[in-house]
Protein backbone atom coordinates (compact mmCIF):
# COMPACT_ATOMS: atom_id res chain seq x y z
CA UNK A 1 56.25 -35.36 117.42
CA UNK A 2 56.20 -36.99 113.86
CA UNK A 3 58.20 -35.47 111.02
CA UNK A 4 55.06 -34.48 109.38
CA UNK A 5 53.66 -32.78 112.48
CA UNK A 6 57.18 -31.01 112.72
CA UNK A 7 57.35 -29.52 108.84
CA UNK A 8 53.68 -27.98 109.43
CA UNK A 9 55.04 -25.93 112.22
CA UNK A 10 58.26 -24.93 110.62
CA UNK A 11 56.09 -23.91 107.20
CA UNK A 12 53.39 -22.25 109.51
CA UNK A 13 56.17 -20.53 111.30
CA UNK A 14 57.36 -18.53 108.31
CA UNK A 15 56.68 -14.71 107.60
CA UNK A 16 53.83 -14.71 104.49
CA UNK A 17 54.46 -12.25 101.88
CA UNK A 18 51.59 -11.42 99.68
CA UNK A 19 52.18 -10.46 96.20
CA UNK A 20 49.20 -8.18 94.08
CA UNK A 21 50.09 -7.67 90.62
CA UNK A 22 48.08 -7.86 87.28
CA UNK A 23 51.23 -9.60 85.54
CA UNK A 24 51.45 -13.22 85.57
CA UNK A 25 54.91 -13.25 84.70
CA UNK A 26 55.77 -10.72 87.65
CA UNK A 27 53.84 -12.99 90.44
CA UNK A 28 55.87 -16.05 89.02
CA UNK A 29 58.64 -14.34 89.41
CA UNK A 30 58.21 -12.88 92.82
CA UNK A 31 57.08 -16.17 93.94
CA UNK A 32 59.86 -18.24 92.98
CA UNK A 33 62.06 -15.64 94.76
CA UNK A 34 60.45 -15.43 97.80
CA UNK A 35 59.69 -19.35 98.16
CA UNK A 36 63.40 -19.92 97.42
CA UNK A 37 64.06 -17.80 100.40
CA UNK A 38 61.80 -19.67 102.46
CA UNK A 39 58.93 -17.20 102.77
CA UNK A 40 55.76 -18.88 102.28
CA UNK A 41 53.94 -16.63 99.38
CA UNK A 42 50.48 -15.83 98.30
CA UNK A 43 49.53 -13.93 94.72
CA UNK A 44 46.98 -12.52 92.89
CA UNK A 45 46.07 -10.17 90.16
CA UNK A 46 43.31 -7.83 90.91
CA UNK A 47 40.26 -9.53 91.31
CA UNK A 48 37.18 -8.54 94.00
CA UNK A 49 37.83 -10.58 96.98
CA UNK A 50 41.56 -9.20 97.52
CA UNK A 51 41.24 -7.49 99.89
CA UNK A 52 38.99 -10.06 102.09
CA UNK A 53 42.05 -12.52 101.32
CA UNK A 54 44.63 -10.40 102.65
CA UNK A 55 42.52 -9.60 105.58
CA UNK A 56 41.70 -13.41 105.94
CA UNK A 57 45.07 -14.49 105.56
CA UNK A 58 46.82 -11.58 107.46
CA UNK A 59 49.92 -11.59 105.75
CA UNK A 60 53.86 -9.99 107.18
CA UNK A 61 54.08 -7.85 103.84
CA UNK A 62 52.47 -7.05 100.50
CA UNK A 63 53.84 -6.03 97.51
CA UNK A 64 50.92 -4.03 95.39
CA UNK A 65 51.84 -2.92 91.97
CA UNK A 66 49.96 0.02 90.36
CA UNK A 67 49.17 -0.59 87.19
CA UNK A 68 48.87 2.49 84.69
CA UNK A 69 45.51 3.46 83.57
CA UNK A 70 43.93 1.26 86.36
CA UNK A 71 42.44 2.25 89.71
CA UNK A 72 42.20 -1.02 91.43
CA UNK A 73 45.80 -0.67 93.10
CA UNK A 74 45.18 2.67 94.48
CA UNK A 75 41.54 1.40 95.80
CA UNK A 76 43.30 -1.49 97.28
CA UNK A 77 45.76 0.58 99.06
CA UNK A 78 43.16 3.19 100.33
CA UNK A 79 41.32 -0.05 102.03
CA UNK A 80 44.19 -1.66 103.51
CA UNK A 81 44.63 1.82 105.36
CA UNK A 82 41.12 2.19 106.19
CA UNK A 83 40.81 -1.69 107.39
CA UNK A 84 41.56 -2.43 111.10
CA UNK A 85 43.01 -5.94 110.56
CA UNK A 86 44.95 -4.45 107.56
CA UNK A 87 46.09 -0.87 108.34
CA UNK A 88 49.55 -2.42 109.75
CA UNK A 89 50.43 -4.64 106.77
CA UNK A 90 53.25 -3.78 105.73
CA UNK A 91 53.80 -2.66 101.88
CA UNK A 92 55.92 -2.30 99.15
CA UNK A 93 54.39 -0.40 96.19
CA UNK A 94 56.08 -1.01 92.69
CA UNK A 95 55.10 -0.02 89.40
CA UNK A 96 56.50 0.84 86.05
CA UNK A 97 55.21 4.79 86.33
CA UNK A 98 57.73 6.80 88.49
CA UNK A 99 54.92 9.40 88.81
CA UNK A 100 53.21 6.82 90.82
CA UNK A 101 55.19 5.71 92.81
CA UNK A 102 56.19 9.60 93.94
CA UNK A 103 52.50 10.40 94.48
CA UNK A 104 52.06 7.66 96.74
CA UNK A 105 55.05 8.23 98.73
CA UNK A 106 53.90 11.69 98.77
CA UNK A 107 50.73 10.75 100.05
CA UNK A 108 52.22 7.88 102.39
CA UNK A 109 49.76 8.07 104.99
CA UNK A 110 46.75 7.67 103.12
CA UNK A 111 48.55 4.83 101.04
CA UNK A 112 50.14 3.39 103.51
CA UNK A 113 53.40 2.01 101.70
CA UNK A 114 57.04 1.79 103.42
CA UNK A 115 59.12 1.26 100.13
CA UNK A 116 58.62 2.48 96.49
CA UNK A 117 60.10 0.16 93.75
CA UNK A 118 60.17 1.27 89.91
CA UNK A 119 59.82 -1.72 87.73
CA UNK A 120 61.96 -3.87 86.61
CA UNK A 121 64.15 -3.15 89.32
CA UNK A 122 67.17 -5.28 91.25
CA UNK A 123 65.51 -8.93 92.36
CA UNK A 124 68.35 -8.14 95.52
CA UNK A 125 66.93 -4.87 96.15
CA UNK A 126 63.43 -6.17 97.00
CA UNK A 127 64.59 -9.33 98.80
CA UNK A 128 66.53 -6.77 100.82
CA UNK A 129 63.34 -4.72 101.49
CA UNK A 130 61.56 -7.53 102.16
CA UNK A 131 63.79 -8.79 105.24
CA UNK A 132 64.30 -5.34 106.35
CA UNK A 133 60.15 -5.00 106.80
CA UNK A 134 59.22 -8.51 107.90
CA UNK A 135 62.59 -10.13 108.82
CA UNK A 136 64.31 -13.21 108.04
CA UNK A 137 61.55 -16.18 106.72
């Protein structure tokens, strides 16, 4: 097998974490971290289709961010736990309002996430969640 061959598998062998967050800075920042732990990473800010790529791409984990004053992070969650391809994603739900994050641990099952972050929170804390929910990249 040549060398190229070889570093396709090993890339296409590790978990994908998906990152959903309407702050550029945040997604470069969660994708340096995760790519530096050899997780191959995806990100996007809200737009229409994101949904259809995570349930194209059918990532190991997502980290969705609710923004305040916008809607498109709760809809997204709702459809990931409605979707059949998507419902066992699983998700790590950050965002700067610690009344959102409560109400949708509260309402876990019809939001579907595993761990709550507040922003800015401890880089080690969601690395740590991150290999506890998908495993090593």
């Amino acid at each position: 097998m040549d060398d190229a061959k070889r570093k396709e598998q090993v890339q296409m062998a590790r978990k994908h974490v998906f990152v959903v967050d309407s702050a550029g800075a945040f997604l470069s920042l969660a994708r340096d971290l995760l790519q530096d732990e050899a997780y191959n990473v995806t990100t996007t800010n809200y737009v229409p289709r994101t949904f259809d790529q995570i349930a194209a791409l059918g990532p190991d984990l997502l980290v969705v961010d609710l923004a305040v004053g916008q809607r498109a992070g709760w809809d997204l969650l709702e459809q990931l736990q409605a979707g059949a391809l998507t419902h066992d994603i699983s998700v790590v739900v950050t965002s700067t309002d610690p009344r959102m994050l409560a109400r949708a641990e509260r309402y876990r099952e019809r939001f579907g996430g595993r761990r709550w972050f507040a922003k800015p929170y401890d880089l080690d804390g969601l690395l740590a969640a991150v290999r506890e929910l998908t495993g090593p990249a």
